[in-house]
Protein backbone atom coordinates (compact mmCIF):
# COMPACT_ATOMS: atom_id res chain seq x y z
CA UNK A 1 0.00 0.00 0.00
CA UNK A 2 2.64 2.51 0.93
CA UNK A 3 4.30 1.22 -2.44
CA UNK A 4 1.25 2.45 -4.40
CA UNK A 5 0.96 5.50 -2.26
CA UNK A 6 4.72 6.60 -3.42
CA UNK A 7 4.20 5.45 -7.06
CA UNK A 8 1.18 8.12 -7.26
CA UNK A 9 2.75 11.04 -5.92
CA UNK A 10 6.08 10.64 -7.75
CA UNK A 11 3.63 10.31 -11.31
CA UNK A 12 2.20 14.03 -9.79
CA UNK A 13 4.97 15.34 -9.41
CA UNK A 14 6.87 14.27 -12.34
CA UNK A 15 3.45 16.05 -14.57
CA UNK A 16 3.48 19.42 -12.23
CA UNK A 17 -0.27 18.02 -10.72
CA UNK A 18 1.25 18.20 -6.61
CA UNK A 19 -0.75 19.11 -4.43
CA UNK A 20 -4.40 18.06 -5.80
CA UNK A 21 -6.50 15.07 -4.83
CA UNK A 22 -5.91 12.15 -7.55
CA UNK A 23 -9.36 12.64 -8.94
CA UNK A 24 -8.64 17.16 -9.59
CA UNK A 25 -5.36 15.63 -11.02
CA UNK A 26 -6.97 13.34 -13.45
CA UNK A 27 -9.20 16.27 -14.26
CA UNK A 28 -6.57 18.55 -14.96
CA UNK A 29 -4.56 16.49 -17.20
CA UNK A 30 -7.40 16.56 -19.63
CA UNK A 31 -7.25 20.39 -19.84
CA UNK A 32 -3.79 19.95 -20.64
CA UNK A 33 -3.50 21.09 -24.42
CA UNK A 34 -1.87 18.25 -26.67
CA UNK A 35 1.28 18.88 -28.76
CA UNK A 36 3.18 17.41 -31.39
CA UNK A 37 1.34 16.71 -34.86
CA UNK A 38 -2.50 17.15 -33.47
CA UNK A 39 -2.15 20.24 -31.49
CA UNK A 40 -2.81 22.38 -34.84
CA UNK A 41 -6.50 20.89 -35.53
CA UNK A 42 -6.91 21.13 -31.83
CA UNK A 43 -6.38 24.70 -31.67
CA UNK A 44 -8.59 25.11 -34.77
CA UNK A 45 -10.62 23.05 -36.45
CA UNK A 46 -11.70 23.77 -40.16
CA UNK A 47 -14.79 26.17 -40.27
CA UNK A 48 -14.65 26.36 -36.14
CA UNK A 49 -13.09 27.82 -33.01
CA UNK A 50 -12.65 26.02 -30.41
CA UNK A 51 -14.57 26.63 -26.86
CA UNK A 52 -11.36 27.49 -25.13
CA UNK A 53 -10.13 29.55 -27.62
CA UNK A 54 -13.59 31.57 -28.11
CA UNK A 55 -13.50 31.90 -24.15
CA UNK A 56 -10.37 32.99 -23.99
CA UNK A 57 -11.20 36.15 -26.72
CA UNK A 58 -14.46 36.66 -24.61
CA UNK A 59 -12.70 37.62 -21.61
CA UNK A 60 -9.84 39.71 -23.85
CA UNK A 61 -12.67 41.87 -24.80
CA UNK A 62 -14.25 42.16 -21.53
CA UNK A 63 -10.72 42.82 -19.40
CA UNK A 64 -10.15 45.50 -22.19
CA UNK A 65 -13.60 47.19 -22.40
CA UNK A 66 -16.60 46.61 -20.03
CA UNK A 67 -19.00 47.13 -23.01
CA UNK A 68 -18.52 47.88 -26.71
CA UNK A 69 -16.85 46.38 -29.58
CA UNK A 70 -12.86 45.24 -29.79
CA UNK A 71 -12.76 47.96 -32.79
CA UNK A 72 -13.35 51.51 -30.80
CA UNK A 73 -10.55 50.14 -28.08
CA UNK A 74 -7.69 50.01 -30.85
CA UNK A 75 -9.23 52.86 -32.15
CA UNK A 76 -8.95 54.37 -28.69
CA UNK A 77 -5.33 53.14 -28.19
CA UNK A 78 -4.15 54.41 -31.45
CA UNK A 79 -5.50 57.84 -31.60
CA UNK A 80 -5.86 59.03 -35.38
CA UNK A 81 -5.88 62.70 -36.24
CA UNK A 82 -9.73 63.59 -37.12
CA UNK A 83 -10.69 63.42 -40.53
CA UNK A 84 -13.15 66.50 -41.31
CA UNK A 85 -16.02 66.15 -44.32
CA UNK A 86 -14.70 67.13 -47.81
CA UNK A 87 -17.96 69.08 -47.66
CA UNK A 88 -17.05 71.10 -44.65
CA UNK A 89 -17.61 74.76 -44.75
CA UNK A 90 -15.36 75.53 -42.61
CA UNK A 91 -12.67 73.78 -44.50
CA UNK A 92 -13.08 74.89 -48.16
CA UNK A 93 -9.48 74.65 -48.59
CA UNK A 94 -10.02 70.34 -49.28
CA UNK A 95 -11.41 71.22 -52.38
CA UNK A 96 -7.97 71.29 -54.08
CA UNK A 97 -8.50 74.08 -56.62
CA UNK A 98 -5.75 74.26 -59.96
CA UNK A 99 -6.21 78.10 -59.94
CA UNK A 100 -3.81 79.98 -58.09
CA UNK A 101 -5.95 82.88 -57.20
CA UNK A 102 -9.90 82.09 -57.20
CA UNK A 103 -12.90 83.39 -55.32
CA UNK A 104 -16.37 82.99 -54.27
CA UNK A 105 -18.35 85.56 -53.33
CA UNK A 106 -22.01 85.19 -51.85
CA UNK A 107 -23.89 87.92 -53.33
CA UNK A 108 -26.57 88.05 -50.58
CA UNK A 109 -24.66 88.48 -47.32
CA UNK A 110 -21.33 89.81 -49.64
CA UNK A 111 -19.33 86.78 -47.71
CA UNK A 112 -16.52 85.28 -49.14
CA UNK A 113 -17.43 81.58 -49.34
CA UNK A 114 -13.79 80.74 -51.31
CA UNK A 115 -10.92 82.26 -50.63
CA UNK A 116 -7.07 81.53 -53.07
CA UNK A 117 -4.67 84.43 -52.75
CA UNK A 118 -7.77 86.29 -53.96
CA UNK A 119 -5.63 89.71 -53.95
CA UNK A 120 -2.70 88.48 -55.72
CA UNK A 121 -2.71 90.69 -58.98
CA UNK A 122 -2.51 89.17 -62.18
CA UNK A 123 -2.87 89.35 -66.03
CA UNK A 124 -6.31 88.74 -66.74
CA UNK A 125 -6.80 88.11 -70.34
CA UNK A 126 -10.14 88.02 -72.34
CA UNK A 127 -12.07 88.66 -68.72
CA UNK A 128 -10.83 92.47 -69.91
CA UNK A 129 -13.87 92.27 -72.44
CA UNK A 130 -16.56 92.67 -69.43
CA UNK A 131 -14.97 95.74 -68.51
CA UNK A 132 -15.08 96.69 -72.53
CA UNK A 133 -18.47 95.91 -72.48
CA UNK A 134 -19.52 97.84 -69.84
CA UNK A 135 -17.70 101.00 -71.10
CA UNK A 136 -19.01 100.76 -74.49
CA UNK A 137 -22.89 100.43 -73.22
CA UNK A 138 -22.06 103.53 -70.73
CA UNK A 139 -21.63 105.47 -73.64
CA UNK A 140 -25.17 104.60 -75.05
CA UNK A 141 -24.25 104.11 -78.51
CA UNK A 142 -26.81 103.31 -81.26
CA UNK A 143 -26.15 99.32 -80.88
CA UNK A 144 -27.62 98.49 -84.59
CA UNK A 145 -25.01 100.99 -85.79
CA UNK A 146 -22.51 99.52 -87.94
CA UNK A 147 -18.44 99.04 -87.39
CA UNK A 148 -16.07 97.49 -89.66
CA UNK A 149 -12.71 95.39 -88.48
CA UNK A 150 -9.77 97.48 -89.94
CA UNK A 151 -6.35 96.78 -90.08
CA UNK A 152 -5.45 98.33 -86.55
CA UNK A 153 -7.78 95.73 -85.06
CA UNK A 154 -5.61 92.92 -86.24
CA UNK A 155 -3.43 91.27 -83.27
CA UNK A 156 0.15 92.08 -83.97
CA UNK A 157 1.17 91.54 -80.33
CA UNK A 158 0.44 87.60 -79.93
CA UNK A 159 -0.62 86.69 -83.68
CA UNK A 160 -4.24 85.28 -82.14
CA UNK A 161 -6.12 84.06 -85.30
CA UNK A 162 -9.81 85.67 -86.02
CA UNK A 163 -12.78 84.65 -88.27
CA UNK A 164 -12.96 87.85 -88.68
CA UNK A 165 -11.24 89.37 -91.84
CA UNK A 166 -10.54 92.95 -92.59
CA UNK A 167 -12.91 94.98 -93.70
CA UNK A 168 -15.99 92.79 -92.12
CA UNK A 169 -18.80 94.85 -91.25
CA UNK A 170 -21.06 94.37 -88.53
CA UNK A 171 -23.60 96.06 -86.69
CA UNK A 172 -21.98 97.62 -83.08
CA UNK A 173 -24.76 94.92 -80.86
CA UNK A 174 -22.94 91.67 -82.94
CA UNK A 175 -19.66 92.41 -82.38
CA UNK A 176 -20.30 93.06 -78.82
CA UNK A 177 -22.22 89.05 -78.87
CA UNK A 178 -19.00 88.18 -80.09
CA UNK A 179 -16.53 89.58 -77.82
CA UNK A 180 -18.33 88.41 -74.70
CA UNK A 181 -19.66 84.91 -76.56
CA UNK A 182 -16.29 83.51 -78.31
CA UNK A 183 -13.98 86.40 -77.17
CA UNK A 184 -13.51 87.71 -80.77
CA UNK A 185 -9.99 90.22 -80.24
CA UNK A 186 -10.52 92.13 -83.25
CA UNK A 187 -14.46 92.54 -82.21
CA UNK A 188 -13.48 93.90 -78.57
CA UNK A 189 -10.69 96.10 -80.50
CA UNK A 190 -12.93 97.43 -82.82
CA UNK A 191 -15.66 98.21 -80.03
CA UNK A 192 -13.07 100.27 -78.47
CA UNK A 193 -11.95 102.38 -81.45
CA UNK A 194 -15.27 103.19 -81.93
CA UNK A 195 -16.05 105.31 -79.12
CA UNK A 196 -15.86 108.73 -79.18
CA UNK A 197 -12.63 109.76 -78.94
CA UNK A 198 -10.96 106.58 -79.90
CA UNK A 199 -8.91 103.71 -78.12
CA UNK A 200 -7.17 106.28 -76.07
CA UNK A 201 -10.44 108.10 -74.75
CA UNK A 202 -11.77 104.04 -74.70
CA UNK A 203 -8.96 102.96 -72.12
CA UNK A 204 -9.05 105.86 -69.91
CA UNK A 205 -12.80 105.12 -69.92
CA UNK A 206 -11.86 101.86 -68.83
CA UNK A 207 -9.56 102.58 -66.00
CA UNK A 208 -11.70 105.22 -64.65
CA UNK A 209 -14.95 102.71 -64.44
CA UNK A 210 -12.52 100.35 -62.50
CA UNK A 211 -11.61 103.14 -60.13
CA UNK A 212 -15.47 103.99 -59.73
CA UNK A 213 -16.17 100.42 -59.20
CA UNK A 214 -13.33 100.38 -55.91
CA UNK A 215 -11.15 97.73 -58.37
CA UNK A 216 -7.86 99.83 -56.78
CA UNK A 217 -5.31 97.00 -58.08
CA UNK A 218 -6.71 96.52 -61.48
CA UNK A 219 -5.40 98.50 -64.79
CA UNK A 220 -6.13 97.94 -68.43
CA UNK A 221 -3.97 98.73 -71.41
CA UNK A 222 -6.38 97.88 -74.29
CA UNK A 223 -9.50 96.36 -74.50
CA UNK A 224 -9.27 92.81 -75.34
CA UNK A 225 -6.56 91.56 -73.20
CA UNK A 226 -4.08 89.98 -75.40
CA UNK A 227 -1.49 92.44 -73.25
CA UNK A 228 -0.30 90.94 -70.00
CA UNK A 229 -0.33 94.54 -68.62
CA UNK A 230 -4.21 94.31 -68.11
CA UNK A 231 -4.35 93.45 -64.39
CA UNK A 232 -6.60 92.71 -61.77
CA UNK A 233 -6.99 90.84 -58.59
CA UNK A 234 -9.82 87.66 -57.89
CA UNK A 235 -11.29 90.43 -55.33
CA UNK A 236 -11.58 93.46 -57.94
CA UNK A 237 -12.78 90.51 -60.89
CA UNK A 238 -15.77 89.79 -58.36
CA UNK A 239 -16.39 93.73 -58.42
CA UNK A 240 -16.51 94.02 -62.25
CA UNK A 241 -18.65 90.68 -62.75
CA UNK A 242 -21.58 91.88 -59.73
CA UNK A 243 -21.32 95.13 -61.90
CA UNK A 244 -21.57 93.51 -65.20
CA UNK A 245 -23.93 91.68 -64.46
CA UNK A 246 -26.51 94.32 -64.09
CA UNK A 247 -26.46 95.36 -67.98
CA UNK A 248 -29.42 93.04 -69.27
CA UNK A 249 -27.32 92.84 -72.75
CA UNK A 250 -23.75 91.97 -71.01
CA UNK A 251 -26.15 89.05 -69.13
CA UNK A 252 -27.79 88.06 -72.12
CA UNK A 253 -24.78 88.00 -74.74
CA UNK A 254 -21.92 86.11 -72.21
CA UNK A 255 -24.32 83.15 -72.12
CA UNK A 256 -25.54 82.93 -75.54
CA UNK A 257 -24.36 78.94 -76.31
CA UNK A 258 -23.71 79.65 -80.38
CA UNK A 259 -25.09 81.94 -82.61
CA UNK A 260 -25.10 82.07 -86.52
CA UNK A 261 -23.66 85.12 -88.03
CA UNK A 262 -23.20 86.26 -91.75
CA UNK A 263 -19.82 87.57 -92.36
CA UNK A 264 -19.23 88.55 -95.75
CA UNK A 265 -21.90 86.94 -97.15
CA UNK A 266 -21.15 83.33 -95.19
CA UNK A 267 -23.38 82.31 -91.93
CA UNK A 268 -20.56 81.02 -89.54
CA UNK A 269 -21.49 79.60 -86.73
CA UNK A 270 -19.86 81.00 -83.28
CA UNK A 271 -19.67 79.25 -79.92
CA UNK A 272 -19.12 80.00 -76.30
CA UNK A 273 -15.92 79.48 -75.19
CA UNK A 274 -17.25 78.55 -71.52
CA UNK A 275 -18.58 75.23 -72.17
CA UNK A 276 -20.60 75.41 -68.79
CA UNK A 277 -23.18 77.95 -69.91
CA UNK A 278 -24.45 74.72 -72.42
CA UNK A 279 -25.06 72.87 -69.09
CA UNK A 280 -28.24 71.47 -68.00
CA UNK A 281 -26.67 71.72 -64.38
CA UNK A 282 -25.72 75.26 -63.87
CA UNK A 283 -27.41 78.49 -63.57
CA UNK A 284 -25.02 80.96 -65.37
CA UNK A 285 -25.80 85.19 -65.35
CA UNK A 286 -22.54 86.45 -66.65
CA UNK A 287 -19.85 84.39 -68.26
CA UNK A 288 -16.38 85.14 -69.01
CA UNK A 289 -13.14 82.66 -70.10
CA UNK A 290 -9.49 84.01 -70.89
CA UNK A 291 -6.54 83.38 -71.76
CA UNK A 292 -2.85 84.22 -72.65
CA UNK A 293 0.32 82.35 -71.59
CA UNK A 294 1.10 85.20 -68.49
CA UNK A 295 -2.72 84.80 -67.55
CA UNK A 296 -3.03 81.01 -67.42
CA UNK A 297 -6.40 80.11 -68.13
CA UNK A 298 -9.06 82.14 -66.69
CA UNK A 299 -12.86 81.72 -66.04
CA UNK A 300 -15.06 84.64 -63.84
CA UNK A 301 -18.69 84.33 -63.55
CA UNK A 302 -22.33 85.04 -61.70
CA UNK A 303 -24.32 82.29 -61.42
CA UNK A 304 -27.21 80.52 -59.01
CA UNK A 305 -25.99 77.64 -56.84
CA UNK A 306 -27.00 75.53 -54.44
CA UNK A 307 -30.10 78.44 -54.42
CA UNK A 308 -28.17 81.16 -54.12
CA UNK A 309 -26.27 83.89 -56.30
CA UNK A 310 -22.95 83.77 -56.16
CA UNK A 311 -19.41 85.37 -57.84
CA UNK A 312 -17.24 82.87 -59.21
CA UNK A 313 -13.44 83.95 -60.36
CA UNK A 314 -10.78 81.56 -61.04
CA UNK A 315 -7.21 82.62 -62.45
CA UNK A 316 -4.74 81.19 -64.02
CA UNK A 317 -5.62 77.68 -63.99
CA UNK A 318 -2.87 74.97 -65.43
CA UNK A 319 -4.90 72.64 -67.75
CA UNK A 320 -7.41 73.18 -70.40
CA UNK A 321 -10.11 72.30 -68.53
CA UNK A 322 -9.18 72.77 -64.79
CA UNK A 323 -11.00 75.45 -64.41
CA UNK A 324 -13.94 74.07 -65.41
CA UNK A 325 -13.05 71.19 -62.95
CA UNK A 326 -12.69 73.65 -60.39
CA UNK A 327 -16.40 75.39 -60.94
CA UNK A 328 -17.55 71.83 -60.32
CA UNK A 329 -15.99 71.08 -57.58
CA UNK A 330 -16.73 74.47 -55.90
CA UNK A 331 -20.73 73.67 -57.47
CA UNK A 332 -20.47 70.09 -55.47
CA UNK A 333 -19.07 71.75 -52.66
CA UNK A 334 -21.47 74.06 -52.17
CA UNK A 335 -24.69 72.00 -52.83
CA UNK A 336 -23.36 69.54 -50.21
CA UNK A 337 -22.18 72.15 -47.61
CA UNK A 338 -25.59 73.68 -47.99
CA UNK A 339 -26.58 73.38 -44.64
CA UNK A 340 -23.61 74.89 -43.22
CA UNK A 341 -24.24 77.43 -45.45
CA UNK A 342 -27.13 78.63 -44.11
CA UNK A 343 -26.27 78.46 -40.90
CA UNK A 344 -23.76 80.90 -41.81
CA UNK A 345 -25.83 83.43 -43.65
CA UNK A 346 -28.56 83.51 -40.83
């Protein structure tokens, strides 16, 4: 008996079981996880998880977190920096606009919605022909008089082409529809050598409207904006376009989509050079593209989004159509921040 006695507690100690009655020994052993080639599908079978091993998450989880899901307490360990909405309005700067200076200007409270180095000043290209517009209707000329493209209205500064040949007569109201429409150079050119006085009276007329209009940092050298020395900022543009937009025929001829024209006894058809104002999706008042290398590519105008009026100006753009991308992606902006939005105009 003693022999038996010994036998048993030598085989306990010899498996690390001292200390418990022969029957919690037996009990343990079983509990003991097996090794060697089966321990693998012990651990996990195909398609399950074993009890032990599910317990043993189950109390993980509830050590870590009383309640809640394994998730939010890594989230909580690793702290990430917040991530705000792209449609934030507090944080218009995530929409990533290509034009180095733009704008946006809500035309009921006069808040600016978009702001981009909006008084860096810059060439401004063909947006110069709003500003010719405006000067030439000032003057209320007889619109259905006619003017003819002469030689002096031919671009000898950066050999732009025209559909437009010398000697091409026109009434004073179509060559206007084509400055503002397809930014016709020798159109604008030949607006402004019509006035009284001629294209020196025209551009002093020009710089004095952008004085009375508070446009301090703009200038303009001629009136179509093929020289670089026509300059403005994005916050005198938004001046000029709220202006322009109040002349019914500046409104009416920058969004025309094409028109048919007889020149020299041929009916050419003309387009806009702002594809948006063909859009099903946009609102447009006043439209206005440009361009010349120093300028980039331009676009300014007034338009109704996400129902309300706004100024839009975007200078020099990289890309042909980036700033076109970048009216959308102001458009989206605003239609989803549109909440925010009026929570900030109350």
């Amino acid at each position: 008996m003693k022999r038996k006695l010994k036998a048993a507690l030598l085989f306990c100690a010899l498996f690390g079981l001292g200390g418990l009655h022969p029957l919690q020994a037996a009990q343990a052993k079983k509990d003991v996880p097996p090794s060697g080639k089966h321990a693998k599908s012990a651990v996990k079978a195909p398609g399950s998880k074993p009890v032990a091993a599910k317990a043993k998450a189950k109390s993980s989880k509830q050590a870590a977190k009383p309640s809640g899901k394994v998730r939010k307490v890594v989230a909580a360990d690793t702290p990430r920096k917040a991530v705000r909405p792209a449609a934030s309005f507090d944080d218009p700067g995530r929409l990533a606009l290509y034009s180095s200076s733009a704008l946006v200007i809500d035309q009921t409270t006069g808040h600016a919605l978009v702001e981009k180095h909006p008084g860096t000043v810059v060439p401004i290209a063909s947006i110069s022909k709003l500003m010719t517009a405006m000067v030439v209707l000032d003057a209320k000329p007889d619109m259905h008089e006619l003017i003819s493209i002469g030689d002096e209205d031919v671009d000898t500064l950066k050999g732009s082409r025209s559909r437009l040949p010398v000697g091409t007569t026109m009434t004073r109201e179509t060559a206007m529809l084509l400055a503002l429409m397809s930014s016709e150079n020798r159109a604008a050119n030949a607006l402004g050598r019509h006035y009284p006085g001629g294209l020196p009276a025209f551009v002093r007329a020009m710089n004095a409207k952008a004085q009375a209009l508070g446009m301090i940092d703009s200038r303009f050298e001629e009136p179509t904006g093929l020289s670089s020395n026509n300059v403005s900022t994005a916050h005198d543009l938004a001046r000029m376009v709220a202006a322009a937009a109040r002349y019914p025929e500046i409104r009416q001829f920058s969004t025309t989509a094409e028109a048919k024209v007889e020149i020299r006894g041929r009916v050419q058809e003309f387009r806009n050079t702002n594809a948006l104002v063909r859009s099903d999706t946009w609102e447009i008042g006043v439209s206005k593209t440009g361009y010349i290398s120093e300028a980039g590519r331009c676009l300014v105008m007034q338009a109704r989004v996400a129902d309300r009026p706004v100024v839009i100006v975007l200078l020099d753009s990289n890309g042909k159509m980036t700033r076109v991308g970048d009216a959308n992606r102001i458009k989206r902006w605003m239609e989803s921040a549109g909440v925010a939005l009026s929570r900030r105009s109350a």
